[in-house]
N, C-alpha and C. Protein backbone atom coordinates (compact mmCIF):
# COMPACT_ATOMS: atom_id res chain seq x y z
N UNK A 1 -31.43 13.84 -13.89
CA UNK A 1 -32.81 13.72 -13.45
C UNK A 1 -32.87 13.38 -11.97
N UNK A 2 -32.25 12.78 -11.32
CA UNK A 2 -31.78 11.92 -9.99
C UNK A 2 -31.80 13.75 -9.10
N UNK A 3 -30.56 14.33 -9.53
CA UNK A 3 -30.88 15.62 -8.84
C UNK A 3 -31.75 16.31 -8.57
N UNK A 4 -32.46 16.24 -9.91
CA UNK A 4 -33.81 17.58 -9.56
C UNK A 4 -34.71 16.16 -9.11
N UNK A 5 -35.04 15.30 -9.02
CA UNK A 5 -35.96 14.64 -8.34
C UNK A 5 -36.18 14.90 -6.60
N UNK A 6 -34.39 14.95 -6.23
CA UNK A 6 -34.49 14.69 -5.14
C UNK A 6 -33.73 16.00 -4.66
N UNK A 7 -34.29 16.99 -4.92
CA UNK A 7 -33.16 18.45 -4.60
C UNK A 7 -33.75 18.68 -3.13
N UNK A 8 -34.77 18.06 -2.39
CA UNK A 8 -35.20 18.25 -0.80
C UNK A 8 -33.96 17.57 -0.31
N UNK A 9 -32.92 16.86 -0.74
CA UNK A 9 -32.11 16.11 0.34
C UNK A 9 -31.06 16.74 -0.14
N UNK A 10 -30.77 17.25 -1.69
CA UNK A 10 -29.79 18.23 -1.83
C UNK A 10 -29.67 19.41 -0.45
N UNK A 11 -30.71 19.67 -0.22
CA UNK A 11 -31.46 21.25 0.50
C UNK A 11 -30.34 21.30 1.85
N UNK A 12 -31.02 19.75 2.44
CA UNK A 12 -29.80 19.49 3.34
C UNK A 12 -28.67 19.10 3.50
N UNK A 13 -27.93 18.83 2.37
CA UNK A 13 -26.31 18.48 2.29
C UNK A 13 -25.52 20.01 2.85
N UNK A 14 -24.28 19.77 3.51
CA UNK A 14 -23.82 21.07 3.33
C UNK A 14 -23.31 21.37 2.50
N UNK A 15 -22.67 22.48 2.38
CA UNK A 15 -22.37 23.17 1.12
C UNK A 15 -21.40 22.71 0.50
N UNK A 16 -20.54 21.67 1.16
CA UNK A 16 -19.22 21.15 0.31
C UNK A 16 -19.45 20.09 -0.41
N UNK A 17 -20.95 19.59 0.36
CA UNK A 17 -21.26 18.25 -0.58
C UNK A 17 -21.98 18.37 -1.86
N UNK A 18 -22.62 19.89 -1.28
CA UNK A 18 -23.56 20.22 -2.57
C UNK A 18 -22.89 20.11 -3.77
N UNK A 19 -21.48 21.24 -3.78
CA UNK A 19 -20.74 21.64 -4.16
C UNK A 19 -20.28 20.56 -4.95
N UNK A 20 -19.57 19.41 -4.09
CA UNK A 20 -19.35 18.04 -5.03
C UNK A 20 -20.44 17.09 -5.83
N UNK A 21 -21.22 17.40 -5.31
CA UNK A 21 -22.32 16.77 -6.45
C UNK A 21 -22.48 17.43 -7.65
N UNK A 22 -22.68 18.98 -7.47
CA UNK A 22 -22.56 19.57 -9.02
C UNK A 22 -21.53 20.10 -9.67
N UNK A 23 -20.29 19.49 -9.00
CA UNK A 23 -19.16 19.41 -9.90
C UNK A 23 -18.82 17.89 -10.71
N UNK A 24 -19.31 16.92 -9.79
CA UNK A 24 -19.57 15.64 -10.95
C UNK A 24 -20.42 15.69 -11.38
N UNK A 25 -21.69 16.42 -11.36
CA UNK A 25 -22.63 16.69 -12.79
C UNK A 25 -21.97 17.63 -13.70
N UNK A 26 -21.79 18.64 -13.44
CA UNK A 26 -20.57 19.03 -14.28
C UNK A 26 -20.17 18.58 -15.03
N UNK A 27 -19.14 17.55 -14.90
CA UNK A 27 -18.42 16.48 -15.87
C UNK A 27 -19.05 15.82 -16.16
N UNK A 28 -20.12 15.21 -15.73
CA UNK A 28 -20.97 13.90 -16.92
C UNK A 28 -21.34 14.39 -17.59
N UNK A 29 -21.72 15.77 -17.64
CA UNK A 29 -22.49 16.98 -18.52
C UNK A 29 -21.56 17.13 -19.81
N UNK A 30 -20.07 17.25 -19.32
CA UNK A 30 -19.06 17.81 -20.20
C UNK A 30 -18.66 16.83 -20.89
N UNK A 31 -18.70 15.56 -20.55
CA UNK A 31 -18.81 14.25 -21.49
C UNK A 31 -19.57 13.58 -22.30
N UNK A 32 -20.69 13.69 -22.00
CA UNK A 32 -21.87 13.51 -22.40
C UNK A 32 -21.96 14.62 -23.57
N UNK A 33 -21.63 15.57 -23.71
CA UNK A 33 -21.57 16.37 -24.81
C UNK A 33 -20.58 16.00 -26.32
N UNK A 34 -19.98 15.62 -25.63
CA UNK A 34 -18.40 14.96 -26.46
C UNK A 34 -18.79 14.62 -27.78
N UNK A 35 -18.25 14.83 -29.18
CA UNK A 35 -18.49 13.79 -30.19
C UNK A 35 -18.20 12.76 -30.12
N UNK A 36 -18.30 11.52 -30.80
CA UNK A 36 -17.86 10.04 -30.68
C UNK A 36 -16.56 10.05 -30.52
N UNK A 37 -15.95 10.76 -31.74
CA UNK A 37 -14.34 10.54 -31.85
C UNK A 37 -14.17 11.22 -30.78
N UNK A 38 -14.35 12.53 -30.55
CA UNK A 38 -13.51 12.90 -28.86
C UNK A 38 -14.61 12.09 -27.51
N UNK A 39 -14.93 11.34 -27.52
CA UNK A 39 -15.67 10.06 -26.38
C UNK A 39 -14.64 9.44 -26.58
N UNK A 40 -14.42 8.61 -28.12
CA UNK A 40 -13.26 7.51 -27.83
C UNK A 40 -11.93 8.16 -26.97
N UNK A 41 -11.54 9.37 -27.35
CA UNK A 41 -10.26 9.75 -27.10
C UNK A 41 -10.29 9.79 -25.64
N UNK A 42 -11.48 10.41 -24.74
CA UNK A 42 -11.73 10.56 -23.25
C UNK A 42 -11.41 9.69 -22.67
N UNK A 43 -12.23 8.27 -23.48
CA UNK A 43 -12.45 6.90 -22.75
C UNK A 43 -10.77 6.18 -22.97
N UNK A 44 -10.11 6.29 -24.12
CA UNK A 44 -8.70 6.18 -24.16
C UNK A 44 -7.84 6.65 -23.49
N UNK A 45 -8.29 7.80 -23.24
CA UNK A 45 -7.20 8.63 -22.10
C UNK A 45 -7.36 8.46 -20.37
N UNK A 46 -8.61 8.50 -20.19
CA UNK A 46 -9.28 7.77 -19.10
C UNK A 46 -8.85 6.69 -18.57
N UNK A 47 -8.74 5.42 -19.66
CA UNK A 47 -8.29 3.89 -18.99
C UNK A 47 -6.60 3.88 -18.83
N UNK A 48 -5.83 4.90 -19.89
CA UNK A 48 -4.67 5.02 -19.67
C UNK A 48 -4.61 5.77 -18.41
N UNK A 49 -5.02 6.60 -17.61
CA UNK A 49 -4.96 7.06 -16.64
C UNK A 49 -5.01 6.19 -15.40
N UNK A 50 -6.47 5.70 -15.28
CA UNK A 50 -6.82 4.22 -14.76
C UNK A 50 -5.63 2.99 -14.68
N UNK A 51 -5.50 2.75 -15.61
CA UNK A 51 -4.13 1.52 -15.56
C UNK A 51 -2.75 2.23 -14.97
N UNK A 52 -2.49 3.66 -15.01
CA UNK A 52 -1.68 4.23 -14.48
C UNK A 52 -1.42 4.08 -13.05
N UNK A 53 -2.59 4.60 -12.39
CA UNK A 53 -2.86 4.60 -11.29
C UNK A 53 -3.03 3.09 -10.52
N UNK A 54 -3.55 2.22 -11.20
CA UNK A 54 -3.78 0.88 -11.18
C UNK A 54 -1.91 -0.14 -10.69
N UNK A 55 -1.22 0.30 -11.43
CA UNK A 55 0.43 0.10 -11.71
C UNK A 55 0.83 0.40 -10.88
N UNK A 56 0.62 1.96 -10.09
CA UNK A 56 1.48 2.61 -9.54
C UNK A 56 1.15 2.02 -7.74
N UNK A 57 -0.27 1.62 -7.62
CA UNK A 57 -0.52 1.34 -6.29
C UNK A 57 -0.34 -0.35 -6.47
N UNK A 58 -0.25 -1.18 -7.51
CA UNK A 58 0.42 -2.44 -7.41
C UNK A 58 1.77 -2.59 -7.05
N UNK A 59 2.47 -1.97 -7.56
CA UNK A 59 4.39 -1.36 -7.31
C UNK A 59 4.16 -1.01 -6.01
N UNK A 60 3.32 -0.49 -5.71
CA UNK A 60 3.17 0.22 -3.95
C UNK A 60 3.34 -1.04 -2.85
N UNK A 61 2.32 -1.67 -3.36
CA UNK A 61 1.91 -2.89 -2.28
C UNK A 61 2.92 -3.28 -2.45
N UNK A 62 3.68 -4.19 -3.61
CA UNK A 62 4.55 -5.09 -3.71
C UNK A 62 6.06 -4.76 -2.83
N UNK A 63 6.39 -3.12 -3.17
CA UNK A 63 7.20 -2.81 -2.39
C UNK A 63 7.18 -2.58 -0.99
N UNK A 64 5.28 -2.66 -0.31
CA UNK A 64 5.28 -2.67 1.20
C UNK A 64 5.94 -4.01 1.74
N UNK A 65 5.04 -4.70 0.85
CA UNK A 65 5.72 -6.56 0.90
C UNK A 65 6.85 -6.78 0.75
N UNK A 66 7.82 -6.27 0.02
CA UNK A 66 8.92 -6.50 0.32
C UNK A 66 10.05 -6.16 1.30
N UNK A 67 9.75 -4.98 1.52
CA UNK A 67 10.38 -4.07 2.64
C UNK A 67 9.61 -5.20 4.34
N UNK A 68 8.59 -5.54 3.77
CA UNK A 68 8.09 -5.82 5.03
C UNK A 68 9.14 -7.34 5.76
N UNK A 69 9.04 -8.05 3.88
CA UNK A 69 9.84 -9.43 4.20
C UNK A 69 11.23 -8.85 4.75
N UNK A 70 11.66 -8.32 4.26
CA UNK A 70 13.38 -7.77 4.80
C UNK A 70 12.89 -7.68 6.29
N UNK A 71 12.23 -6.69 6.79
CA UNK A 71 11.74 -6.61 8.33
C UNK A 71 12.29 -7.69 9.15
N UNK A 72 11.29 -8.70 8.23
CA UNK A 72 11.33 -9.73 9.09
C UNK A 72 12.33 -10.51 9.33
N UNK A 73 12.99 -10.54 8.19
CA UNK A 73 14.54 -11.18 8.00
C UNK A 73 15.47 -10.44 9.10
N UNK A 74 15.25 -9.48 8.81
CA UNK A 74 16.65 -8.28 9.96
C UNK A 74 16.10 -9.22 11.08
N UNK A 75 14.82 -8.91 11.70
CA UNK A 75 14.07 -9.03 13.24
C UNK A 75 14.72 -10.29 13.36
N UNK A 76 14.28 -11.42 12.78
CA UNK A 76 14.82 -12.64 13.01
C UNK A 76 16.08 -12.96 13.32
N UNK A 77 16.88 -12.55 12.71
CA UNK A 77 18.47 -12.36 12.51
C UNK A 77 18.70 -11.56 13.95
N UNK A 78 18.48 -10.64 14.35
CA UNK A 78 18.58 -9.94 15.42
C UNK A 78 17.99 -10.30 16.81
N UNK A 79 16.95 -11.37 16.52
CA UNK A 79 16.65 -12.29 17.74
C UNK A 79 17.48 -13.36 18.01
N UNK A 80 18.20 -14.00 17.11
CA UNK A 80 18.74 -15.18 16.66
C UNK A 80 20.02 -14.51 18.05
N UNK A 81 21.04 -13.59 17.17
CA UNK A 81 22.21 -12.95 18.33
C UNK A 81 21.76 -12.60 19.31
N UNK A 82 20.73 -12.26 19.54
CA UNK A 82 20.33 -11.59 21.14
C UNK A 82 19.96 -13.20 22.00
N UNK A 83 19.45 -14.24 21.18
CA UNK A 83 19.27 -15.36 22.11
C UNK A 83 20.92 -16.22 21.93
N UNK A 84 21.61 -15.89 21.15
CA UNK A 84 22.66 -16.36 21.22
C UNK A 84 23.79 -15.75 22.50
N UNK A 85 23.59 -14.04 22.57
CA UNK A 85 24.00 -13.64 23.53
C UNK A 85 23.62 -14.32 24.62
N UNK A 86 22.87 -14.23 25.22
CA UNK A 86 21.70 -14.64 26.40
C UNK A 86 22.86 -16.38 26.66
N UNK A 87 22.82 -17.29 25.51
CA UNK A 87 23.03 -18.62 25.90
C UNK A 87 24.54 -18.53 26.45
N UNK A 88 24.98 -17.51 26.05
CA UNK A 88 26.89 -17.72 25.94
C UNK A 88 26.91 -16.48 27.30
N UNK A 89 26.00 -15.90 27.67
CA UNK A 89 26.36 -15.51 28.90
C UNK A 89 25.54 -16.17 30.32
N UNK A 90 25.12 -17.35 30.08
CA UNK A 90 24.65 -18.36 30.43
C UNK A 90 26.08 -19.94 30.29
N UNK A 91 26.84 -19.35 29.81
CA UNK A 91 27.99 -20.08 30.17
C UNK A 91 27.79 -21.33 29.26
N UNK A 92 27.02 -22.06 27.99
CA UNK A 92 26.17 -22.51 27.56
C UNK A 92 27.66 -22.60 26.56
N UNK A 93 28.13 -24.18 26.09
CA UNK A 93 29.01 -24.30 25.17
C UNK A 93 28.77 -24.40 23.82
N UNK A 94 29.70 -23.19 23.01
CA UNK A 94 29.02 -22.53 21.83
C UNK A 94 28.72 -23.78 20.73
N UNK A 95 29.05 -25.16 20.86
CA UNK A 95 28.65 -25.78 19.84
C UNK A 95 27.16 -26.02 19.84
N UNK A 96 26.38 -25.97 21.36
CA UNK A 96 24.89 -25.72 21.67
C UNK A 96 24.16 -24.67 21.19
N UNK A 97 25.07 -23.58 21.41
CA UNK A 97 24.29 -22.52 20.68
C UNK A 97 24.69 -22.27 19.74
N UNK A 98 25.52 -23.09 19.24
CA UNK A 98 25.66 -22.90 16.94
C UNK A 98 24.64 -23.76 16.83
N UNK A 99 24.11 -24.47 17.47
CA UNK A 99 22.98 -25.37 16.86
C UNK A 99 21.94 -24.92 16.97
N UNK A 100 21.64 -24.20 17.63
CA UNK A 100 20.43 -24.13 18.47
C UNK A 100 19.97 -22.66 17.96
N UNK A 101 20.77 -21.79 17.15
CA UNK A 101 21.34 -20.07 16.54
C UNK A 101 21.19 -20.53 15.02
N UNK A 102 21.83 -21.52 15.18
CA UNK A 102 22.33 -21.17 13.33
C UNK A 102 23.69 -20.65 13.01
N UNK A 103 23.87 -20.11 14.38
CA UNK A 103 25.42 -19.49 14.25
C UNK A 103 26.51 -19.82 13.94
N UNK A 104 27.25 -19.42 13.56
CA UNK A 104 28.90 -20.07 13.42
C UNK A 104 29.24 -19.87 14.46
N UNK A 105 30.45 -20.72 14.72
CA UNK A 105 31.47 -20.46 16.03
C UNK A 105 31.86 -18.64 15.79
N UNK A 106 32.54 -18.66 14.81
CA UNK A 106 33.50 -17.51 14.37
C UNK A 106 32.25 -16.28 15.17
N UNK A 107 31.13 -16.20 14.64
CA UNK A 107 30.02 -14.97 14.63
C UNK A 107 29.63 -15.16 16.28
N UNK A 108 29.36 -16.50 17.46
CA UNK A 108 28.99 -16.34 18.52
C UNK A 108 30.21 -15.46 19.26
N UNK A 109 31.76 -16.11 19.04
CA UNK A 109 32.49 -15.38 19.54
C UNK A 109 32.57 -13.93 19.72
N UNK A 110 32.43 -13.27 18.60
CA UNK A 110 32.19 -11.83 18.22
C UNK A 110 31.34 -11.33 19.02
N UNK A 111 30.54 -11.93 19.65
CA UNK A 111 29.15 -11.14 20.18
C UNK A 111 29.45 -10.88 21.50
């Protein structure tokens, strides 16, 4: 009813929007027809779809978040030797910059 009320603002949509509006009337049309038992089955298949999709972009995030924490771990770790470099070519005696790094003796030497 919403459509034909207001088909002057349909008039001006362009044609792709038109297009998408009466393809989701379309489907409310094609549901709305449904018997009960095939409604339940739609609406069953529907929320399984829904929770699908729901799962798959939770797993998403969680794995941005994690990849992101590693990031940060590498970055850190990789600032840590680069300011450790910096102190020991600063002539800076490595028990200062095992403290001051986190570093071991064994790992400033290496660098």
């Amino acid at each position: 009813m919403y459509i034909l009320k207001n088909m002057e603002i349909l008039d001006r949509m362009p044609w792709a929007a038109q297009n998408a509006v009466f393809q989701r009337l379309a489907e409310v049309a094609e549901v709305s027809k449904l018997s009960k038992e095939e409604r339940l089955q739609y609406d069953h298949a529907l929320k399984r779809y829904r929770d699908t999709v729901n799962a798959m972009t939770g797993a998403e995030q969680k794995g941005c978040a994690e990849g992101r924490a590693e990031g940060e771990t590498i970055g850190a770790e990789k600032a840590r030797r680069e300011n450790a470099r910096t102190m020991k070519a600063d002539n800076m005696p490595v028990e200062l910059i095992a403290k001051y790094t986190g570093l071991t003796a064994e790992e400033i030497a290496t660098l």
